[in-house]
Each structure stands twice: as structure tokens, then as C-alpha cells.
Protein backbone atom coordinates (compact mmCIF):
# COMPACT_ATOMS: atom_id res chain seq x y z
CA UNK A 1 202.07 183.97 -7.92
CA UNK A 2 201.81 180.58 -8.07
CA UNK A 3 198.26 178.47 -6.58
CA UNK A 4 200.35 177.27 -3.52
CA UNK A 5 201.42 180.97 -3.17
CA UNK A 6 197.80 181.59 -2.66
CA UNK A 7 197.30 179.12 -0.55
CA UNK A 8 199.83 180.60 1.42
CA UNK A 9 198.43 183.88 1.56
CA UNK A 10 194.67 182.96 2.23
CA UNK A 11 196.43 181.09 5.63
CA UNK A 12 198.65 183.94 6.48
CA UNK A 13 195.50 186.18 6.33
CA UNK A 14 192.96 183.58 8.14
CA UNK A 15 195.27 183.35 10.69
CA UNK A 16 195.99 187.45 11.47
CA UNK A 17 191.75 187.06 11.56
CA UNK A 18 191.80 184.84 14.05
CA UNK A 19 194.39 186.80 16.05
CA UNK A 20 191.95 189.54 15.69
CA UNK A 21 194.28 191.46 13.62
CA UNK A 22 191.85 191.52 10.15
CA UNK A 23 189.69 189.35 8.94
CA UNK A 24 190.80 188.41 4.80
CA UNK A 25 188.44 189.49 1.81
CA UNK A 26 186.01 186.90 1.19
CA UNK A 27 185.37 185.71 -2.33
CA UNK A 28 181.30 186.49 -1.38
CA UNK A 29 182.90 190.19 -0.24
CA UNK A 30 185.09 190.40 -3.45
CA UNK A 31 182.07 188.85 -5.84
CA UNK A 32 180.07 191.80 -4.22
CA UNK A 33 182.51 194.19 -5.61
CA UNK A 34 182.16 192.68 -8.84
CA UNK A 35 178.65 192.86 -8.55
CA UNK A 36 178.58 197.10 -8.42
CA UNK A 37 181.47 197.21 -10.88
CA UNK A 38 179.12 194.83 -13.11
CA UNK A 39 181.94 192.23 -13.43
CA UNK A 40 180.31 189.43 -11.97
CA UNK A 41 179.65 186.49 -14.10
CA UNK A 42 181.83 187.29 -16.60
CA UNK A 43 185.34 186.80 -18.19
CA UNK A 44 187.04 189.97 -18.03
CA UNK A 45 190.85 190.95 -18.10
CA UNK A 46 192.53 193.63 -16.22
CA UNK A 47 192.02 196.02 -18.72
CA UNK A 48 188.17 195.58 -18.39
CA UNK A 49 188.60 195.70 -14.67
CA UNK A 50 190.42 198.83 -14.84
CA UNK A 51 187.92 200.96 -16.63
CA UNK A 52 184.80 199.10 -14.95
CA UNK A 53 186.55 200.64 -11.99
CA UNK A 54 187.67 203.87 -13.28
CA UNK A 55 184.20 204.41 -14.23
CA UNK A 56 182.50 203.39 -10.94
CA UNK A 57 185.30 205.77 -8.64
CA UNK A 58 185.36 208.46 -11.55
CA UNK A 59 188.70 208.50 -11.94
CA UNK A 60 190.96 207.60 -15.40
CA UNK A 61 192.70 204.27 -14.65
CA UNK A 62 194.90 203.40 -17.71
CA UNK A 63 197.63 200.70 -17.97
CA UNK A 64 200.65 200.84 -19.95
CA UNK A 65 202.79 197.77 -20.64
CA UNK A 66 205.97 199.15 -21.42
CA UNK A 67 208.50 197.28 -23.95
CA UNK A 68 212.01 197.23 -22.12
CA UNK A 69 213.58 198.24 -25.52
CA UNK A 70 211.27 201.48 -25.99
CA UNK A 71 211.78 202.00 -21.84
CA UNK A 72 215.00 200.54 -20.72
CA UNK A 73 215.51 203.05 -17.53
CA UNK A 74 211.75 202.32 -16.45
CA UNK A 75 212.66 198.70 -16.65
CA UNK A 76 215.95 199.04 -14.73
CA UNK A 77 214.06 201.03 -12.33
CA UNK A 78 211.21 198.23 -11.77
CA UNK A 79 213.72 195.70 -11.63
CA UNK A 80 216.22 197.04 -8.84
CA UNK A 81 213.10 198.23 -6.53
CA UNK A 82 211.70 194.66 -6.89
CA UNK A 83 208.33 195.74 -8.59
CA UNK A 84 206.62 193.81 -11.06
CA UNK A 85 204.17 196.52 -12.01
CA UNK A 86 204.05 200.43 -10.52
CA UNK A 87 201.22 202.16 -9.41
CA UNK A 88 201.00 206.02 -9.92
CA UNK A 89 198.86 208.98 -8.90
CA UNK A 90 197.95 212.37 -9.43
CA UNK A 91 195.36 214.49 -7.83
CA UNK A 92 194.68 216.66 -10.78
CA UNK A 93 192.94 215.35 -12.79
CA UNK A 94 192.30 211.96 -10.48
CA UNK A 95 194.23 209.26 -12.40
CA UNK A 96 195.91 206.59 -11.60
CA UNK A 97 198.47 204.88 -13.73
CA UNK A 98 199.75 201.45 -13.81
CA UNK A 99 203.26 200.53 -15.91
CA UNK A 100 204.51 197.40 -16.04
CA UNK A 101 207.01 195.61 -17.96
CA UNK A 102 206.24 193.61 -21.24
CA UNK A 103 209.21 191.30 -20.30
CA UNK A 104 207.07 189.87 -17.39
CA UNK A 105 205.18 186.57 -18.33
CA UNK A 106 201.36 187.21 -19.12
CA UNK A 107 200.04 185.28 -15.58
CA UNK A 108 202.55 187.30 -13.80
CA UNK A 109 201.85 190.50 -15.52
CA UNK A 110 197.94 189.80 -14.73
CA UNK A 111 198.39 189.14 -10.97
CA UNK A 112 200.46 192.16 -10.93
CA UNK A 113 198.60 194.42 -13.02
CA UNK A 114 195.51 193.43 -10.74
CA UNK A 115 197.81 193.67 -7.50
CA UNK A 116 197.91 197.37 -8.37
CA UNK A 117 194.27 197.49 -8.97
CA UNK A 118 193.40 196.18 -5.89
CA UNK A 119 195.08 198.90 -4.18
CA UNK A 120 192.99 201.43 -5.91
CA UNK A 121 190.06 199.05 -5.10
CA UNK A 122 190.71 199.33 -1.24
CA UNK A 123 190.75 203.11 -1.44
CA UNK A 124 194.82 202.36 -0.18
CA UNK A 125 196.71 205.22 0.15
CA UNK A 126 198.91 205.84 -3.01
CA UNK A 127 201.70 207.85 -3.98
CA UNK A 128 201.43 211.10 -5.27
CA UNK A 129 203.53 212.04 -8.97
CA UNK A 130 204.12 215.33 -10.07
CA UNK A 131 205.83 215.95 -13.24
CA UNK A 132 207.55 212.45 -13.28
CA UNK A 133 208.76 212.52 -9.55
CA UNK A 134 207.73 211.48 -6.60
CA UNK A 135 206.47 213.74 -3.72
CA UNK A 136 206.64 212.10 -0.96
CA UNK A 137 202.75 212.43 0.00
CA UNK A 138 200.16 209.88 0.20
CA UNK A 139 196.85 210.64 -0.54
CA UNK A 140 193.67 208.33 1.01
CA UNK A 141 191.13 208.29 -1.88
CA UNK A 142 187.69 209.96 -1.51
CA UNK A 143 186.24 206.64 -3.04
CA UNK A 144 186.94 203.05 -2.34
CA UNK A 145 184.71 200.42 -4.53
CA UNK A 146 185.50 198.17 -1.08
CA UNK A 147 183.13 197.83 1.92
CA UNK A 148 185.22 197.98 4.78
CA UNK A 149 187.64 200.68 5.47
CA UNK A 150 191.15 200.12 3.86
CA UNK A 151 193.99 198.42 5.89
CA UNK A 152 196.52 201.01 8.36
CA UNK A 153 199.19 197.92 8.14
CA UNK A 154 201.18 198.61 5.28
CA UNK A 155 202.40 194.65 5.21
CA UNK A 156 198.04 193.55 5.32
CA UNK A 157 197.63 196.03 2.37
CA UNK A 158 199.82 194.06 0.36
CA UNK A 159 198.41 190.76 1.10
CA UNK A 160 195.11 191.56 0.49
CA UNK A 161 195.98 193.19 -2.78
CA UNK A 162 197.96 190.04 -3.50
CA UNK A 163 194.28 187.97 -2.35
CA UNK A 164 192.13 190.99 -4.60
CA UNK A 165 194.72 189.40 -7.45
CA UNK A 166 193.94 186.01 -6.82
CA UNK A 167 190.57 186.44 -6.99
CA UNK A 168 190.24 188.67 -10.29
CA UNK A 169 192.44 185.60 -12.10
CA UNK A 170 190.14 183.37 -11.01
CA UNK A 171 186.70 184.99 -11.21
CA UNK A 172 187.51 186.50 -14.50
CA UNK A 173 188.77 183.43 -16.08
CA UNK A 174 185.62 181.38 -14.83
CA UNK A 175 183.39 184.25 -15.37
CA UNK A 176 179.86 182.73 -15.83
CA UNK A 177 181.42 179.39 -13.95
CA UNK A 178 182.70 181.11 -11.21
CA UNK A 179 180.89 179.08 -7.86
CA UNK A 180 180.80 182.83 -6.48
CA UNK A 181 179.19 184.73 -9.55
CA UNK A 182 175.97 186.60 -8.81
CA UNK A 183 173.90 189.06 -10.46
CA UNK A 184 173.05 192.61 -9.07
CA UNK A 185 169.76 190.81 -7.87
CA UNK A 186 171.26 188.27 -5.81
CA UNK A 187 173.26 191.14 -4.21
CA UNK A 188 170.30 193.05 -2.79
């Protein structure tokens, strides 16, 4: 996603706010989540993300960049349902798995790698995999690292896991310089 993408996006979400529809994550709200996942104020990648995250909801969260020669039917399969990355679950053991193709470019990859995250983040409802298919349930997580309940709108889900991957780019890029960085104190 490009910066004017996110511009985009942060005025699509400020205006569904004002309509009283949602109000978007703030960067103080998202630097919170940071705070408990003990993110904030430093660089970090969406790997480190991932298991500060897995850790903090007590789940296994691993990622797996797949190479389109080693996984050309995975690849075919992102590519015609328009994914850049896939988000899986499965209730026993909780684990959720993100695969994503090594074709993408490494910003893209990122934002989607932490799209996906941010769904898990929310406490989103995700898909449920057994044995390599799909069910067709949905399961609502019994932990969320967010605040606020997640999003019933399927369409506000997506943009605020496209703002959750905004803001992990940026705040784990600037890490220490990050204008919204705190420490647990500054938290409480």
C-alpha cells in the first residue's frame, strides 16, 4: 500500500467516525497495544510482532513465506482469490497461520503479512482449517490484544487491518523515533 493509499484509508475511516459508524484506531490506541505486547519503542518486523503476540494471546502464530517454485498451486490459489497473504486457523491446538508468497515485494509482503496480523490483533473472526480445507465456520477469538470490541462490518475489518498495517510499518521502522512510542509507564 502505498503512503497516499493510507492517506486514503485514514479519511475513509475518519469519515465512517464522523457518520457515527466507527471511530478509526488511533496511533495513541495502537501504541497502547504495543505497549502490552512490549513493542513500543522499538524496531521490530512482523516476525517479532507475530510471536510478541502469539505470546501475549497464547496462541502459536507462525508465518511461512512460501517460494512459488516449492508451492506453485498455493501461489495460483493466492493469486486468482486476490490475496496477498492468507490467514489460517485451527482451534486445536490455537494457531494461526499466515502464508504468503515470496514473489510479493518485501513492503508489500510486510503490509500484508501485518494485514493478517491485525486481524488476529482485533480478536476478528477467522476461518476455521481442518486437514487443509476449509470449514466453513468462523470462530470469534477468546482473546483480542485490542481494547474495543472487534468490528461486525466485514468491509471496516479490513480497513482497520489495512490502518493496524500502516501503523506496524511505521512504528516498527521508527521504533525508538516513533512521535507515538511510550513505555509501559507512560501507559498507566
Amino acid at each position: 500500500m502505498a503512503w497516499g493509499g493510507v492517506r486514503r484509508l485514514l479519511s475513509v475511516l475518519d469519515h465512517a467516525g464522523r457518520n457515527g459508524a466507527v471511530s478509526p484506531l488511533s496511533p495513541e490506541e495502537y501504541q497502547r497495544e504495543l505497549v502490552l505486547l512490549g513493542l513500543s519503542g522499538r524496531e521490530f518486523g512482523p516476525a517479532d510482532y507475530a510471536a510478541a503476540l502469539g505470546t501475549y494471546l497464547g496462541i502459536s502464530i507462525s508465518i511461512h513465506v512460501l517460494a512459488e517454485t516449492r508451492h506453485p498451486h498455493i501461489a495460483r490459489q493466492l493469486a486468482r482469490s486476490g490475496t496477498m497473504a492468507q490467514l489460517s486457523y485451527s482451534e486445536d491446538p490455537p494457531t494461526a497461520v499466515i502464508l504468503a508468497p515470496s514473489g510479493l515485494p518485501s513492503a508489500v509482503r510486510a503490509l500484508s503479512i501485518y494485514h493478517e496480523l491485525g486481524h488476529v490483533a482485533a480478536g476478528d473472526p477467522l476461518t476455521v482449517w481442518e486437514d487443509g480445507t476449509k470449514t466453513g465456520r468462523y470462530v470469534w477469538p477468546d482473546r483480542r490484544l485490542a481494547e474495543r470490541p472487534p468490528l461486525h462490518n466485514e468491509e471496516l475489518r479490513e480497513r482497520e487491518a489495512d490502518l493496524r498495517a500502516a501503523y506496524s510499518v511505521v512504528a516498527g521502522s521508527l521504533g525508538p523515533d516513533s512521535p507515538y512510542a511510550q513505555g509501559v509507564h507512560d501507559a498507566l
